[in-house]
PDB file of N, CA and C in Angstrom:
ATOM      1  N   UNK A   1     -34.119  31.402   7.749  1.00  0.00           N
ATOM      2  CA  UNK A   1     -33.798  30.801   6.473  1.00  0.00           C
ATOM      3  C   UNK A   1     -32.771  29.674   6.657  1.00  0.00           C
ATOM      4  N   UNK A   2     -32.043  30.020   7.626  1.00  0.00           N
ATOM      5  CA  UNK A   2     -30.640  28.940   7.878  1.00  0.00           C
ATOM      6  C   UNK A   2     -31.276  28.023   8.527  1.00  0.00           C
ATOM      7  N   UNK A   3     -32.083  28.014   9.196  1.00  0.00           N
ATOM      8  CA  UNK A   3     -33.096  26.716  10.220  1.00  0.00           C
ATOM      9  C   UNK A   3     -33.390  26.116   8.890  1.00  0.00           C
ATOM     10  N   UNK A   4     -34.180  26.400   7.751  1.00  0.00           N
ATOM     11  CA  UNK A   4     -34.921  25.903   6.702  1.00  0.00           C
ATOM     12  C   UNK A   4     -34.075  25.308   6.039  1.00  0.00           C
ATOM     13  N   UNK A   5     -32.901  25.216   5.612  1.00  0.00           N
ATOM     14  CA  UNK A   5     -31.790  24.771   4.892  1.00  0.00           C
ATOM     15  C   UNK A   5     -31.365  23.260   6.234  1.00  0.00           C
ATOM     16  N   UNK A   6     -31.283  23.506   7.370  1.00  0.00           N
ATOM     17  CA  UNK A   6     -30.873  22.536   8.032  1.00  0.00           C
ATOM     18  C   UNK A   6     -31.566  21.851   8.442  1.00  0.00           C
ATOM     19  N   UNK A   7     -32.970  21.690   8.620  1.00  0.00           N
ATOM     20  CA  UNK A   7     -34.021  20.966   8.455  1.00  0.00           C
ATOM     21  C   UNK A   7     -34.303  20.546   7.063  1.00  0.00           C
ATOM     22  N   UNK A   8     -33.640  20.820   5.762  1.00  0.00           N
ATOM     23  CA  UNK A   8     -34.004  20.231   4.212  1.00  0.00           C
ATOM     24  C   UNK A   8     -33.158  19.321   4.762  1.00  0.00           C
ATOM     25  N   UNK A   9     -31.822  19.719   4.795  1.00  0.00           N
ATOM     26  CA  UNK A   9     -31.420  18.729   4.800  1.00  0.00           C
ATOM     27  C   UNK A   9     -31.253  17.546   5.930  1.00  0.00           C
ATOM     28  N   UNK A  10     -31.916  17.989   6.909  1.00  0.00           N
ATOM     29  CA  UNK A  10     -31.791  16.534   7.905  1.00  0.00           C
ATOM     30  C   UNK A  10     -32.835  15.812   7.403  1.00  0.00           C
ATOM     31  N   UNK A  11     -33.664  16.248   6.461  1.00  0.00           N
ATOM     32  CA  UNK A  11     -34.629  15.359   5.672  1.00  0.00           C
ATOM     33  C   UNK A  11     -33.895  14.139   5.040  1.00  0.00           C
ATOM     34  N   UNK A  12     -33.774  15.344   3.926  1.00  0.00           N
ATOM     35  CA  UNK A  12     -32.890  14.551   2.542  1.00  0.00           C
ATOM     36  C   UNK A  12     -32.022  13.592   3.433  1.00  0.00           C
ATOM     37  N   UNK A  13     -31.323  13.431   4.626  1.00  0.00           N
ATOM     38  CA  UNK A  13     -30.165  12.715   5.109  1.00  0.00           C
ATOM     39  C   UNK A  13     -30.979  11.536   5.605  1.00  0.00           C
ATOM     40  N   UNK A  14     -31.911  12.029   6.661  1.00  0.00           N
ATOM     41  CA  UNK A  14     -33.451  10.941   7.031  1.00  0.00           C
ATOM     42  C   UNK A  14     -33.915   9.836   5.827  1.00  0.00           C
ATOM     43  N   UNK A  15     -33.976  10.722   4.853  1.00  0.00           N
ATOM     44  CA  UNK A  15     -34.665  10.033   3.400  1.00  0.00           C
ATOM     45  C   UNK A  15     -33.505   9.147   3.154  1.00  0.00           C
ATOM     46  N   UNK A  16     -32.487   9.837   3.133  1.00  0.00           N
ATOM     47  CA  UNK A  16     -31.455   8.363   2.075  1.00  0.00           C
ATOM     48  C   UNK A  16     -30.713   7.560   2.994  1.00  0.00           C
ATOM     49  N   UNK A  17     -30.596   7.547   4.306  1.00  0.00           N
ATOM     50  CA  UNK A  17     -30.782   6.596   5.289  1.00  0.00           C
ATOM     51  C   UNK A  17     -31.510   5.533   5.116  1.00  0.00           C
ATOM     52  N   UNK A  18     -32.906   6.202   5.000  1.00  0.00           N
ATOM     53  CA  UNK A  18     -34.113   4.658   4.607  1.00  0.00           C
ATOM     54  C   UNK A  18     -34.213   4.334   3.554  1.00  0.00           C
ATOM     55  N   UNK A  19     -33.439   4.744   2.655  1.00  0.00           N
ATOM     56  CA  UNK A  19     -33.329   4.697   1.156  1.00  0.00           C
ATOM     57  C   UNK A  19     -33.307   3.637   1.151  1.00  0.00           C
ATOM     58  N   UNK A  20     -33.553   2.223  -0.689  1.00  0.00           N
ATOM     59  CA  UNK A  20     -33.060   1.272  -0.855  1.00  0.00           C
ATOM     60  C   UNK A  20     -31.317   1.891  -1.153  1.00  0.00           C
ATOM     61  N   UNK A  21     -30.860   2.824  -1.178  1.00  0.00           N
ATOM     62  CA  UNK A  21     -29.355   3.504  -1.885  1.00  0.00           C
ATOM     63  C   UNK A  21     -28.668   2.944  -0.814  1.00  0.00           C
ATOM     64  N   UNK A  22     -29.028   3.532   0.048  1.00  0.00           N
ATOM     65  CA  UNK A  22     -28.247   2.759   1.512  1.00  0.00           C
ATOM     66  C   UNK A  22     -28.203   1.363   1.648  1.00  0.00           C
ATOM     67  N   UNK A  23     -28.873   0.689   1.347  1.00  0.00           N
ATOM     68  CA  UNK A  23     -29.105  -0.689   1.356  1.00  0.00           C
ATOM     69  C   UNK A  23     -28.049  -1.306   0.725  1.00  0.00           C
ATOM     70  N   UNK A  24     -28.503  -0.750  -0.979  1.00  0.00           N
ATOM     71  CA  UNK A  24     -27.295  -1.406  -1.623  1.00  0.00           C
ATOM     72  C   UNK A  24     -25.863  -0.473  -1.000  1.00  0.00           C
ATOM     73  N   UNK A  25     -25.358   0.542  -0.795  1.00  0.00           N
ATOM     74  CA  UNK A  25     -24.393   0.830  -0.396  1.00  0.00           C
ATOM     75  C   UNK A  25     -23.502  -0.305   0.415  1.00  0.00           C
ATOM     76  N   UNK A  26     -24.316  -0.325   2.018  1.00  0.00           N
ATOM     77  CA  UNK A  26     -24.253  -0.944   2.950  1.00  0.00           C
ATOM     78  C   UNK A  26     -23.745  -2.730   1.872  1.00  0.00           C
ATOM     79  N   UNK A  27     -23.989  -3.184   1.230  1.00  0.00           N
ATOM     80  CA  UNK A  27     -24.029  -4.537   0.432  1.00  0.00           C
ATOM     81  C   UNK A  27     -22.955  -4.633  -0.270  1.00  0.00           C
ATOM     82  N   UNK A  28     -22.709  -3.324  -1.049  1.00  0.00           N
ATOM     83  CA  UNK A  28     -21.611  -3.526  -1.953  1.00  0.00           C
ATOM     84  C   UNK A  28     -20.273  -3.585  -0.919  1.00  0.00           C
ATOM     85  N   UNK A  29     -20.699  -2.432  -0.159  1.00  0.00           N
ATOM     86  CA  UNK A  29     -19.295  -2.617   0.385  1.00  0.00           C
ATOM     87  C   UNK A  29     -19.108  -3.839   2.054  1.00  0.00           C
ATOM     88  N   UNK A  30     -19.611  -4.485   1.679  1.00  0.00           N
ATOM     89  CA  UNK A  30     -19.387  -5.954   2.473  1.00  0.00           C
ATOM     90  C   UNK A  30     -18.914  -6.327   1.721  1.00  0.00           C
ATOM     91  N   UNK A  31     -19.437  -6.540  -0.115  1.00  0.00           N
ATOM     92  CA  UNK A  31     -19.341  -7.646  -0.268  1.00  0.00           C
ATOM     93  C   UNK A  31     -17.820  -7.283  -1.158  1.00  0.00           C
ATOM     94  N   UNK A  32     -17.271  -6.473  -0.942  1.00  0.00           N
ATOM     95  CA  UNK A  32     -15.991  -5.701  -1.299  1.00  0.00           C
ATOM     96  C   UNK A  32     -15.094  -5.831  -0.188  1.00  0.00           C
ATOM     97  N   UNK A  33     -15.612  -5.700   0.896  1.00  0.00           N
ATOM     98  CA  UNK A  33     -14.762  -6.060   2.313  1.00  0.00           C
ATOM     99  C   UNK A  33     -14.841  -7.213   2.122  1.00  0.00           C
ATOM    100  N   UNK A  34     -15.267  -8.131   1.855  1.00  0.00           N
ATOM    101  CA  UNK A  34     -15.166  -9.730   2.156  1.00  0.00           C
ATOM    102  C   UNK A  34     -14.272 -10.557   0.916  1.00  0.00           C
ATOM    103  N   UNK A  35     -14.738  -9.461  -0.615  1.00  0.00           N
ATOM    104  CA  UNK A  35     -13.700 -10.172  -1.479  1.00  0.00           C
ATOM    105  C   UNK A  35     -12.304  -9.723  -1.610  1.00  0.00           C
ATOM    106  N   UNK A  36     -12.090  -8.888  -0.636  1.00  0.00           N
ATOM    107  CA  UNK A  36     -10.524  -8.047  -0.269  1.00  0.00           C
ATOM    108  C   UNK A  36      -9.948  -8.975   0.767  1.00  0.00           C
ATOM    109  N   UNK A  37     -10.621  -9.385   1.173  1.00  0.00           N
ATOM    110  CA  UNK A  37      -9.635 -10.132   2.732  1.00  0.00           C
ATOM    111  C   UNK A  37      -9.761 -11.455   1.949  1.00  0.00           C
ATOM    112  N   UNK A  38      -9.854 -11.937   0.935  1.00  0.00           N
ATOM    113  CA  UNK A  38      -9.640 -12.995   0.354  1.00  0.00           C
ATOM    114  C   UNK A  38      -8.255 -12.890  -0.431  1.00  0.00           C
ATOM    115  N   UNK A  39      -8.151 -12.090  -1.119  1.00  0.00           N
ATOM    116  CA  UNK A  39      -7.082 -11.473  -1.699  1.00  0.00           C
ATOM    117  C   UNK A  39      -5.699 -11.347  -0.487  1.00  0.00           C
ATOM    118  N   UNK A  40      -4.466 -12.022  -1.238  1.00  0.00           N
ATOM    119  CA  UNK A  40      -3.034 -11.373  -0.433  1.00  0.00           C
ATOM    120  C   UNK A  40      -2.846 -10.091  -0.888  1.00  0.00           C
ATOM    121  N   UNK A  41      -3.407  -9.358   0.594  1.00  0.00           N
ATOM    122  CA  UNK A  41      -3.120  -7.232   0.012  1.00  0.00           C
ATOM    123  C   UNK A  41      -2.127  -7.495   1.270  1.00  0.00           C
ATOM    124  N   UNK A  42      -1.151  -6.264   1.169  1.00  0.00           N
ATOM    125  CA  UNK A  42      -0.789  -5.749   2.634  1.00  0.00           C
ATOM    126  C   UNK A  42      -0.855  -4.404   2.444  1.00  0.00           C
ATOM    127  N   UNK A  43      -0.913  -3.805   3.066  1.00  0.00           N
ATOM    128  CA  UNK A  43      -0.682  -2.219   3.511  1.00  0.00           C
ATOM    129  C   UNK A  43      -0.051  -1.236   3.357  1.00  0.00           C
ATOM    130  N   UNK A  44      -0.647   0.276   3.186  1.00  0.00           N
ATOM    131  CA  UNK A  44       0.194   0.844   2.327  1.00  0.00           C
ATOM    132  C   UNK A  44       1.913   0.663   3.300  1.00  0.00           C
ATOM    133  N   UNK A  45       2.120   1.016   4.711  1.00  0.00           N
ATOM    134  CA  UNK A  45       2.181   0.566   5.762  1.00  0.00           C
ATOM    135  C   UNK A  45       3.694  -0.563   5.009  1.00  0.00           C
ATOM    136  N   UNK A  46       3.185  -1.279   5.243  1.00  0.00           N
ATOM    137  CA  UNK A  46       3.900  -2.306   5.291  1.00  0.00           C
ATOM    138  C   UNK A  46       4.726  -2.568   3.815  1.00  0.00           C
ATOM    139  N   UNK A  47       3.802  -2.203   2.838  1.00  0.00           N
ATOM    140  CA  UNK A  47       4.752  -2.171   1.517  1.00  0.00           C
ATOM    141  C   UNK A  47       5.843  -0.975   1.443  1.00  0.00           C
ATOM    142  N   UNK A  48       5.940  -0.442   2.327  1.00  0.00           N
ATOM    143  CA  UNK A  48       6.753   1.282   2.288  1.00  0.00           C
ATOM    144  C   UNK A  48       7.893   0.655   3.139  1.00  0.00           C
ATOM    145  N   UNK A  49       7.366  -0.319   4.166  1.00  0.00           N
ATOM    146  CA  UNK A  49       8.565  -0.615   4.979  1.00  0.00           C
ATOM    147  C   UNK A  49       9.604  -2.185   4.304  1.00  0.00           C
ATOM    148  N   UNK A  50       8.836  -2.768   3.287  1.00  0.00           N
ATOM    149  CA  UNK A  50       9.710  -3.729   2.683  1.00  0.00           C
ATOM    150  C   UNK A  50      10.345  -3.116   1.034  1.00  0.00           C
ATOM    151  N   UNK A  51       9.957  -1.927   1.005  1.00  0.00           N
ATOM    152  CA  UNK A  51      10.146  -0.964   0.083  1.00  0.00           C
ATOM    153  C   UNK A  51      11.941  -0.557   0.381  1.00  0.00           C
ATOM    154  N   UNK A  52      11.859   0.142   1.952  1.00  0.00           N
ATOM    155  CA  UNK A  52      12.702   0.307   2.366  1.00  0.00           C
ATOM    156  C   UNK A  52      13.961  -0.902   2.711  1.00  0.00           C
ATOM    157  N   UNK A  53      13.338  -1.531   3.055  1.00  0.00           N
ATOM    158  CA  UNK A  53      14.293  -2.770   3.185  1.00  0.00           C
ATOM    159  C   UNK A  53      14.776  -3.437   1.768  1.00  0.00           C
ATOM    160  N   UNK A  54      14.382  -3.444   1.159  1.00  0.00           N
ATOM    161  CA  UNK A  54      14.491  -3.891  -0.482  1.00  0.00           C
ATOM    162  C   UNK A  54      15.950  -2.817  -0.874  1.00  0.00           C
ATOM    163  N   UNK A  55      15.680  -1.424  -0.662  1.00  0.00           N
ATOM    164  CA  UNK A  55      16.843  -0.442  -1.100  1.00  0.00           C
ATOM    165  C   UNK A  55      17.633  -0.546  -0.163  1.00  0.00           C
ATOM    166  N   UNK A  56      17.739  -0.883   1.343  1.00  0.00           N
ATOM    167  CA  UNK A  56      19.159  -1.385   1.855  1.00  0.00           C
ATOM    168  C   UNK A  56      19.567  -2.319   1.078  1.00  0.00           C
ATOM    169  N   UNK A  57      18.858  -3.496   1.208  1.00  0.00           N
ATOM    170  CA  UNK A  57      19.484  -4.626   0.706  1.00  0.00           C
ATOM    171  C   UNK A  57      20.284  -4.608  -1.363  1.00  0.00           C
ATOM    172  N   UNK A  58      19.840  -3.471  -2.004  1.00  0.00           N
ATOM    173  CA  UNK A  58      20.113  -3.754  -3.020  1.00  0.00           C
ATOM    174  C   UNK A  58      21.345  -2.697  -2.155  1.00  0.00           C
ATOM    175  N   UNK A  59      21.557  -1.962  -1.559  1.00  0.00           N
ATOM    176  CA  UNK A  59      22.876  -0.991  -1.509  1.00  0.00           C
ATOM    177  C   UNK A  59      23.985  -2.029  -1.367  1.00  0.00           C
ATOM    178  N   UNK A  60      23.647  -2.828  -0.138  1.00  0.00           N
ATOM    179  CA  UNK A  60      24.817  -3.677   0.545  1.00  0.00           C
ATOM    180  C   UNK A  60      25.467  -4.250  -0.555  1.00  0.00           C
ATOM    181  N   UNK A  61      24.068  -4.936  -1.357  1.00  0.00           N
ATOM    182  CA  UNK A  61      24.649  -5.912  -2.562  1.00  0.00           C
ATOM    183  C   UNK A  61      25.698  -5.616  -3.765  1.00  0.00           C
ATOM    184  N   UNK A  62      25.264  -4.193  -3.912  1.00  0.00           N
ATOM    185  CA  UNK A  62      26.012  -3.591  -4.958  1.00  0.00           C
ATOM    186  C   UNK A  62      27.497  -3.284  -4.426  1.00  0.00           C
ATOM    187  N   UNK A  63      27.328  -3.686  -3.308  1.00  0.00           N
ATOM    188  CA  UNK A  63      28.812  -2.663  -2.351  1.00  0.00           C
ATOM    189  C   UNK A  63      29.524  -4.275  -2.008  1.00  0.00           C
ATOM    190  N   UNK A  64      28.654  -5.567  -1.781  1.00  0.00           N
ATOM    191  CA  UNK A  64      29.656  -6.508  -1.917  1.00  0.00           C
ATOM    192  C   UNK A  64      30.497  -6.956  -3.573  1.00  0.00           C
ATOM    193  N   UNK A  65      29.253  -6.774  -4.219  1.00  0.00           N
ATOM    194  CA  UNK A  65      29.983  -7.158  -6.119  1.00  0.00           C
ATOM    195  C   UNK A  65      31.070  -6.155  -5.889  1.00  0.00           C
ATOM    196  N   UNK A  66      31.045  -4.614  -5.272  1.00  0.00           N
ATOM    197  CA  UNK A  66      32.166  -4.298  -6.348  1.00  0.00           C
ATOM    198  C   UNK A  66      33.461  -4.680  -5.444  1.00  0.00           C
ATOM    199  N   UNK A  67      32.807  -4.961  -4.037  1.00  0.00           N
ATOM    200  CA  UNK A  67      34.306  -5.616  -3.258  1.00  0.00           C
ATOM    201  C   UNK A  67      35.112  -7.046  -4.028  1.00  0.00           C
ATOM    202  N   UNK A  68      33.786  -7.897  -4.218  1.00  0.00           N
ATOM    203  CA  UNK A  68      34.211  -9.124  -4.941  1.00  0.00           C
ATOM    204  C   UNK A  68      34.863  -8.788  -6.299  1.00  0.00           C
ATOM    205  N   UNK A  69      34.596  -7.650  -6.829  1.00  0.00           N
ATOM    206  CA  UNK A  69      35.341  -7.548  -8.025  1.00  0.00           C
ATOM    207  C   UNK A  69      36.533  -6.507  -7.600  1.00  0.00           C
ATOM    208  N   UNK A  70      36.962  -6.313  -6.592  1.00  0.00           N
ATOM    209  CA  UNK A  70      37.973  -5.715  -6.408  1.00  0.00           C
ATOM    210  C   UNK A  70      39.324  -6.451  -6.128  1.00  0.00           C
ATOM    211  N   UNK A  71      38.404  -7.703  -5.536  1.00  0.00           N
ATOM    212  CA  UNK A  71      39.921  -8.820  -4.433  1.00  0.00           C
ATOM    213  C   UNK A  71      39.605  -9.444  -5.857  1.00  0.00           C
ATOM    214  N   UNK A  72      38.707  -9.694  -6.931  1.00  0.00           N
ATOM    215  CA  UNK A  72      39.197 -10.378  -7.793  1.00  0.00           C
ATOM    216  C   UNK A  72      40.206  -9.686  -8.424  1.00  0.00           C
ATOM    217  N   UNK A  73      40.227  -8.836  -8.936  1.00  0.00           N
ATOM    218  CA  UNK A  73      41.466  -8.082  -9.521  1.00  0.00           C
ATOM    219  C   UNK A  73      42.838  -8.292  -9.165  1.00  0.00           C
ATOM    220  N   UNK A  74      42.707  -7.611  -7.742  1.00  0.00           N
ATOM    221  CA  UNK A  74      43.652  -7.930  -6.924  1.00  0.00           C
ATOM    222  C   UNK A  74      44.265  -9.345  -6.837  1.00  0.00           C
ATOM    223  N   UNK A  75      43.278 -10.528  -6.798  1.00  0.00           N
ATOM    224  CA  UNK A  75      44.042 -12.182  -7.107  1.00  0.00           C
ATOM    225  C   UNK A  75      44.569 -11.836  -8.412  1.00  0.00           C
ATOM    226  N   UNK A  76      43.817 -11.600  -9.574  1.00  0.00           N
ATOM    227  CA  UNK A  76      44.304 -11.894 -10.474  1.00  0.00           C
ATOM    228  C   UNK A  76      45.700 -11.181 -10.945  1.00  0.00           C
ATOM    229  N   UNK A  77      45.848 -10.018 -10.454  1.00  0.00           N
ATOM    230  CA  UNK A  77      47.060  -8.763  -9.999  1.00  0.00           C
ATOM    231  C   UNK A  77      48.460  -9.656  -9.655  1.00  0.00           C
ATOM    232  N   UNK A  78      48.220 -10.119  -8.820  1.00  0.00           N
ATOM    233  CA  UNK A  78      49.244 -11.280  -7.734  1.00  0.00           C
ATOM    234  C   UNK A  78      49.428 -12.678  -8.311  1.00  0.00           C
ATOM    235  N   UNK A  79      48.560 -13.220  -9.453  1.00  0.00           N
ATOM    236  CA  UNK A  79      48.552 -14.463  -9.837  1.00  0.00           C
ATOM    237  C   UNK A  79      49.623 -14.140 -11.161  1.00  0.00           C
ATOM    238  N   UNK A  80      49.385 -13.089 -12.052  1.00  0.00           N
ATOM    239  CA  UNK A  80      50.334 -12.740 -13.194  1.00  0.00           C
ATOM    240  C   UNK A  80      51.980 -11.829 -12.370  1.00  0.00           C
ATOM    241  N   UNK A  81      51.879 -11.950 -11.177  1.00  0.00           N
ATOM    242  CA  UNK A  81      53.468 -11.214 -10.680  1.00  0.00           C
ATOM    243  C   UNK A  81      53.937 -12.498 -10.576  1.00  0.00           C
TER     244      UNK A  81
END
């Protein structure tokens, strides 16, 4: 019975191989690969790693304002003595 089930289906797999389904399959996704590499994509990859770099860079930034607003104080501290 298990032979009969794996011979249906190496049919059915035979059949939609020569299918027109395959055909168009095989078509759409060219023509989906070809209008993607036209497109500026990058990768999940690569957006995770300027992801990361994006949240250093906002840390540093936030950590120079509050220095700059600290020596400003501080001038302005020393400018009214």
């Amino acid at each position: 019975m298990n032979n009969f089930f794996n011979d249906l289906q190496d049919k059915i797999n035979q059949a939609f191989e020569s299918s027109p389904a395959k055909d168009i399959e095989r078509n759409v996704k060219a023509m989906m690969t070809q209008g993607f590499s036209k497109l500026d994509l990058v990768t999940r990859e690569e957006f995770d790693v300027q992801a990361q770099v994006l949240a250093k860079t906002r840390a540093k930034l936030e950590a120079l304002e509050l220095r700059v607003a600290e020596l400003e104080a501080k001038l302005a501290a020393e400018t009214k003595a």
